[in-house]
Protein backbone atom coordinates (compact mmCIF):
# COMPACT_ATOMS: atom_id res chain seq x y z
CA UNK A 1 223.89 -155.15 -74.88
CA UNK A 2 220.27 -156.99 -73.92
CA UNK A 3 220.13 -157.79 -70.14
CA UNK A 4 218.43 -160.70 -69.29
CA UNK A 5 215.99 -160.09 -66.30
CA UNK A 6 214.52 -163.38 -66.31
CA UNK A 7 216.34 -165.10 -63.83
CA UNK A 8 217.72 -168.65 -64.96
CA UNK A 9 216.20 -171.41 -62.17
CA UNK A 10 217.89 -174.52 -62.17
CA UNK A 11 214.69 -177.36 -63.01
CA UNK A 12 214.20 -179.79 -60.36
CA UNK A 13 211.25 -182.50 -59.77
CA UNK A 14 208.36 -183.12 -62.35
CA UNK A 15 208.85 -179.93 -64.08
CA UNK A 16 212.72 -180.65 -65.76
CA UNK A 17 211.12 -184.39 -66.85
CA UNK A 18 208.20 -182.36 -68.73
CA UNK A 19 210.63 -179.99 -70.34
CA UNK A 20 212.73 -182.94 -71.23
CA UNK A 21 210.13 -184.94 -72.74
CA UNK A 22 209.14 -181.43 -74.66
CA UNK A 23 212.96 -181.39 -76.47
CA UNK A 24 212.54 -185.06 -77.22
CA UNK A 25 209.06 -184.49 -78.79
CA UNK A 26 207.60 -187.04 -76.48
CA UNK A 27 204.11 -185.67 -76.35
CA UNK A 28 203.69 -185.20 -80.32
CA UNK A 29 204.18 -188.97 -80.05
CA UNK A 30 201.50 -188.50 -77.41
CA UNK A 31 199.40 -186.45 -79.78
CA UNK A 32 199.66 -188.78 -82.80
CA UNK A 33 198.27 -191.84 -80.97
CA UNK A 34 195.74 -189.94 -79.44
CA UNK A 35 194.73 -188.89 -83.02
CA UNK A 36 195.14 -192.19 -84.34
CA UNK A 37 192.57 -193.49 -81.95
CA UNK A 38 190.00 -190.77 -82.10
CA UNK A 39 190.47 -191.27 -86.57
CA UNK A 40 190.09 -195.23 -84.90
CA UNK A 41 186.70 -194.09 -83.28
CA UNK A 42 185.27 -192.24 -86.41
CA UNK A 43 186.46 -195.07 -88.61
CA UNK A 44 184.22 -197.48 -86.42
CA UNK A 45 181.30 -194.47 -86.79
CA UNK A 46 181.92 -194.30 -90.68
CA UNK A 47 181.01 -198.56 -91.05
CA UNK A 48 178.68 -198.89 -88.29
CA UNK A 49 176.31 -195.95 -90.44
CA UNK A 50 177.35 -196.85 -94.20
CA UNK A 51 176.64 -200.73 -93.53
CA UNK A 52 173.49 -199.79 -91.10
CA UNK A 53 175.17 -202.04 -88.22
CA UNK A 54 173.06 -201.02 -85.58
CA UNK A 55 173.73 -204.12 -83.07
CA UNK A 56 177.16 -202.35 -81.90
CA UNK A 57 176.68 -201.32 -79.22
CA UNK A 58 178.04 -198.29 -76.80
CA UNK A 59 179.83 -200.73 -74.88
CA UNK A 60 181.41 -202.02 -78.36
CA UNK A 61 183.32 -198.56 -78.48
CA UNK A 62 183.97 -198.25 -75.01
CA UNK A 63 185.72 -201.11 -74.65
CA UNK A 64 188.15 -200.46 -78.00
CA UNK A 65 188.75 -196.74 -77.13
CA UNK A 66 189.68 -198.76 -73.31
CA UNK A 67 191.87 -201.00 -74.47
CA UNK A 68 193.87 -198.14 -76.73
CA UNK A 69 193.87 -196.22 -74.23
CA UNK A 70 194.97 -198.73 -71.70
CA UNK A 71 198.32 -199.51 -74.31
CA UNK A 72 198.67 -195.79 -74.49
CA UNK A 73 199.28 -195.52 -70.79
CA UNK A 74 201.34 -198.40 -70.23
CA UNK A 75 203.42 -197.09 -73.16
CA UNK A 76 203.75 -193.42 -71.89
CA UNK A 77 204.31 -195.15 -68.23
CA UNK A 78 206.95 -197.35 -69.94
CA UNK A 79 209.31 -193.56 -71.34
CA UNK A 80 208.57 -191.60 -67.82
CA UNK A 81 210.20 -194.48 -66.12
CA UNK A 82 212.64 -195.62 -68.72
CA UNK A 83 214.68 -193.45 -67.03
CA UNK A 84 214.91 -195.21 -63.48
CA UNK A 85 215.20 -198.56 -65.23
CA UNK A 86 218.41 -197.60 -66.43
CA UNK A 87 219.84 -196.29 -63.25
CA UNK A 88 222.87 -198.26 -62.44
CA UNK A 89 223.73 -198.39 -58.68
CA UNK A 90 226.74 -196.74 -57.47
CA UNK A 91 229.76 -198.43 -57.37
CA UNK A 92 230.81 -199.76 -53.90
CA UNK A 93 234.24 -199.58 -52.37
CA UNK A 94 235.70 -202.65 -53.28
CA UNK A 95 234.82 -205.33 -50.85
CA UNK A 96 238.06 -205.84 -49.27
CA UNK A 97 237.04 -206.62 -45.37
CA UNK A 98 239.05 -208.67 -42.64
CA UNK A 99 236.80 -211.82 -43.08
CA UNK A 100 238.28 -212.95 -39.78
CA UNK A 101 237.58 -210.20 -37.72
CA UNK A 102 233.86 -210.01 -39.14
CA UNK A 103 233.83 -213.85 -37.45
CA UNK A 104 235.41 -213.54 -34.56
CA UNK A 105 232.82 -210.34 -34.11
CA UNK A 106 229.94 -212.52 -35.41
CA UNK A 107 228.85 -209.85 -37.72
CA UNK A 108 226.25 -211.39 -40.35
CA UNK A 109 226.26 -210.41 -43.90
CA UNK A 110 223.30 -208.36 -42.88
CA UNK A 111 225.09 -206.60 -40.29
CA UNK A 112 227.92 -205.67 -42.41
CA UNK A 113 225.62 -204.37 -45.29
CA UNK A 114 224.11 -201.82 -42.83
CA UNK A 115 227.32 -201.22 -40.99
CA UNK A 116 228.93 -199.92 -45.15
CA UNK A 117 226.12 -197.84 -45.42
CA UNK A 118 226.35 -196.23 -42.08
CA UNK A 119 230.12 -195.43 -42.95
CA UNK A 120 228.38 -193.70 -46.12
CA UNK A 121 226.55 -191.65 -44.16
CA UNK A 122 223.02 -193.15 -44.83
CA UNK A 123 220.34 -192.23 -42.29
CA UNK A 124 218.09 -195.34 -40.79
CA UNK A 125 215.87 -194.43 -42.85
CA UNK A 126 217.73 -194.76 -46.14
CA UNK A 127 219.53 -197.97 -45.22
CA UNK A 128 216.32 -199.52 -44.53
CA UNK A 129 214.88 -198.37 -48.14
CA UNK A 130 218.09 -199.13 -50.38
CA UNK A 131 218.05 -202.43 -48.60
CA UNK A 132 214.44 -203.24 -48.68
CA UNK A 133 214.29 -203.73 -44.94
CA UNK A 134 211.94 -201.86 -42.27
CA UNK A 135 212.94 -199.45 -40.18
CA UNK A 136 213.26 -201.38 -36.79
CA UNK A 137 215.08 -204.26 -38.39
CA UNK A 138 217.70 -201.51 -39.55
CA UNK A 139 217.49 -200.43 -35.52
CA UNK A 140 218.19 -204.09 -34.62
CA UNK A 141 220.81 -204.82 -36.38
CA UNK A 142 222.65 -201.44 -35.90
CA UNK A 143 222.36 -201.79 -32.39
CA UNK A 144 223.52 -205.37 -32.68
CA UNK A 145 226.40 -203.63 -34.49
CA UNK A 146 227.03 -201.29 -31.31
CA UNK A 147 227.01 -204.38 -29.09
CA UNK A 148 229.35 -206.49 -31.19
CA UNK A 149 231.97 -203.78 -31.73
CA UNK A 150 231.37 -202.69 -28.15
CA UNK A 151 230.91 -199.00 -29.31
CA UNK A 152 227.82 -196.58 -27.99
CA UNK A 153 227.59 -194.67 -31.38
CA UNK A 154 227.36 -194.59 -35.26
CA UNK A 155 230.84 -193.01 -35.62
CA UNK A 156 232.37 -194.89 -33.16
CA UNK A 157 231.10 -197.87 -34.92
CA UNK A 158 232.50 -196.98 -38.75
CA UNK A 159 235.72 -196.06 -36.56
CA UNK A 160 236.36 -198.80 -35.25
CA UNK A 161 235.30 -201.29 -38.22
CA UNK A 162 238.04 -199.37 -40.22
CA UNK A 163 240.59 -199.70 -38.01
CA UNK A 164 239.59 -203.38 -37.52
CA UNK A 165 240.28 -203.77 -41.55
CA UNK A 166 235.88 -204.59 -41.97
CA UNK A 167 235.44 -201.37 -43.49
CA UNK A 168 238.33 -200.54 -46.21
């Protein structure tokens, strides 16, 4: 019986991508077109001394290796972030909402976004990213929320749009 003393850590953050991209042999991809251009750089050595071009110059070789290079890194950027591309959002709770008491409240569509991710339990902060707002416009219309539903708080607020039928 072997006893493993290396305590298993669960990967989080940059380092569980890297290991992933290891398994998937990502970076001999990596490798190979970084070999390809460097056999691309001697190639361009090999012709510029067997046919005695001289009038390449520096900036000649620069600008290839650049532009490789450039393709490289918008192809490696393209894998790390294939990843969040394909990110589907959550599902919502089907919209089912009293559309008369959101009138006769005068919520806007706005309103009622922010108010369904308050009864998530989104901070400010992460209503105003997910719906590409600022910060004080999430403020706004939460306390235009408060006022409208005649509440003083968050949870009063998500209470009472439930048992109003806004919220299902």
């Amino acid at each position: 019986m072997q006893l493993d003393l290396v305590p298993r850590m669960p990967n989080f953050g940059p380092m569980s991508k890297s290991m992933e991209l290891r398994r998937t042999g990502f970076w001999a991809t990596v490798v190979g077109y970084g070999s390809a251009m460097a056999a691309l750089v001697f190639i361009l050595k090999y012709f510029e001394y067997r046919y005695w071009i001289r009038d390449l110059r520096m900036e000649v070789y620069i600008g290839v290796v650049a532009v490789l290079f450039t393709a490289l890194g918008v192809w490696v950027g393209s894998k790390l972030l294939e990843d969040k591309r394909r990110e589907v959002a959550p599902t919502d709770p089907p919209l089912t909402s009293n559309v008369e008491a959101i009138r006769s409240l005068g919520i806007s569509v706005r309103e009622e976004e922010v108010l369904r991710l308050m009864a998530q339990g989104l901070s400010n902060q992460e209503i105003a990213d997910k719906l590409f707002i600022s910060l004080p416009t999430v403020k706004s219309h939460a306390s235009s929320l408060f006022v409208k539903l005649d509440v003083s708080r968050r949870t009063q607020a998500v209470h009472k749009a439930k048992s109003l039928g806004i919220l299902a």
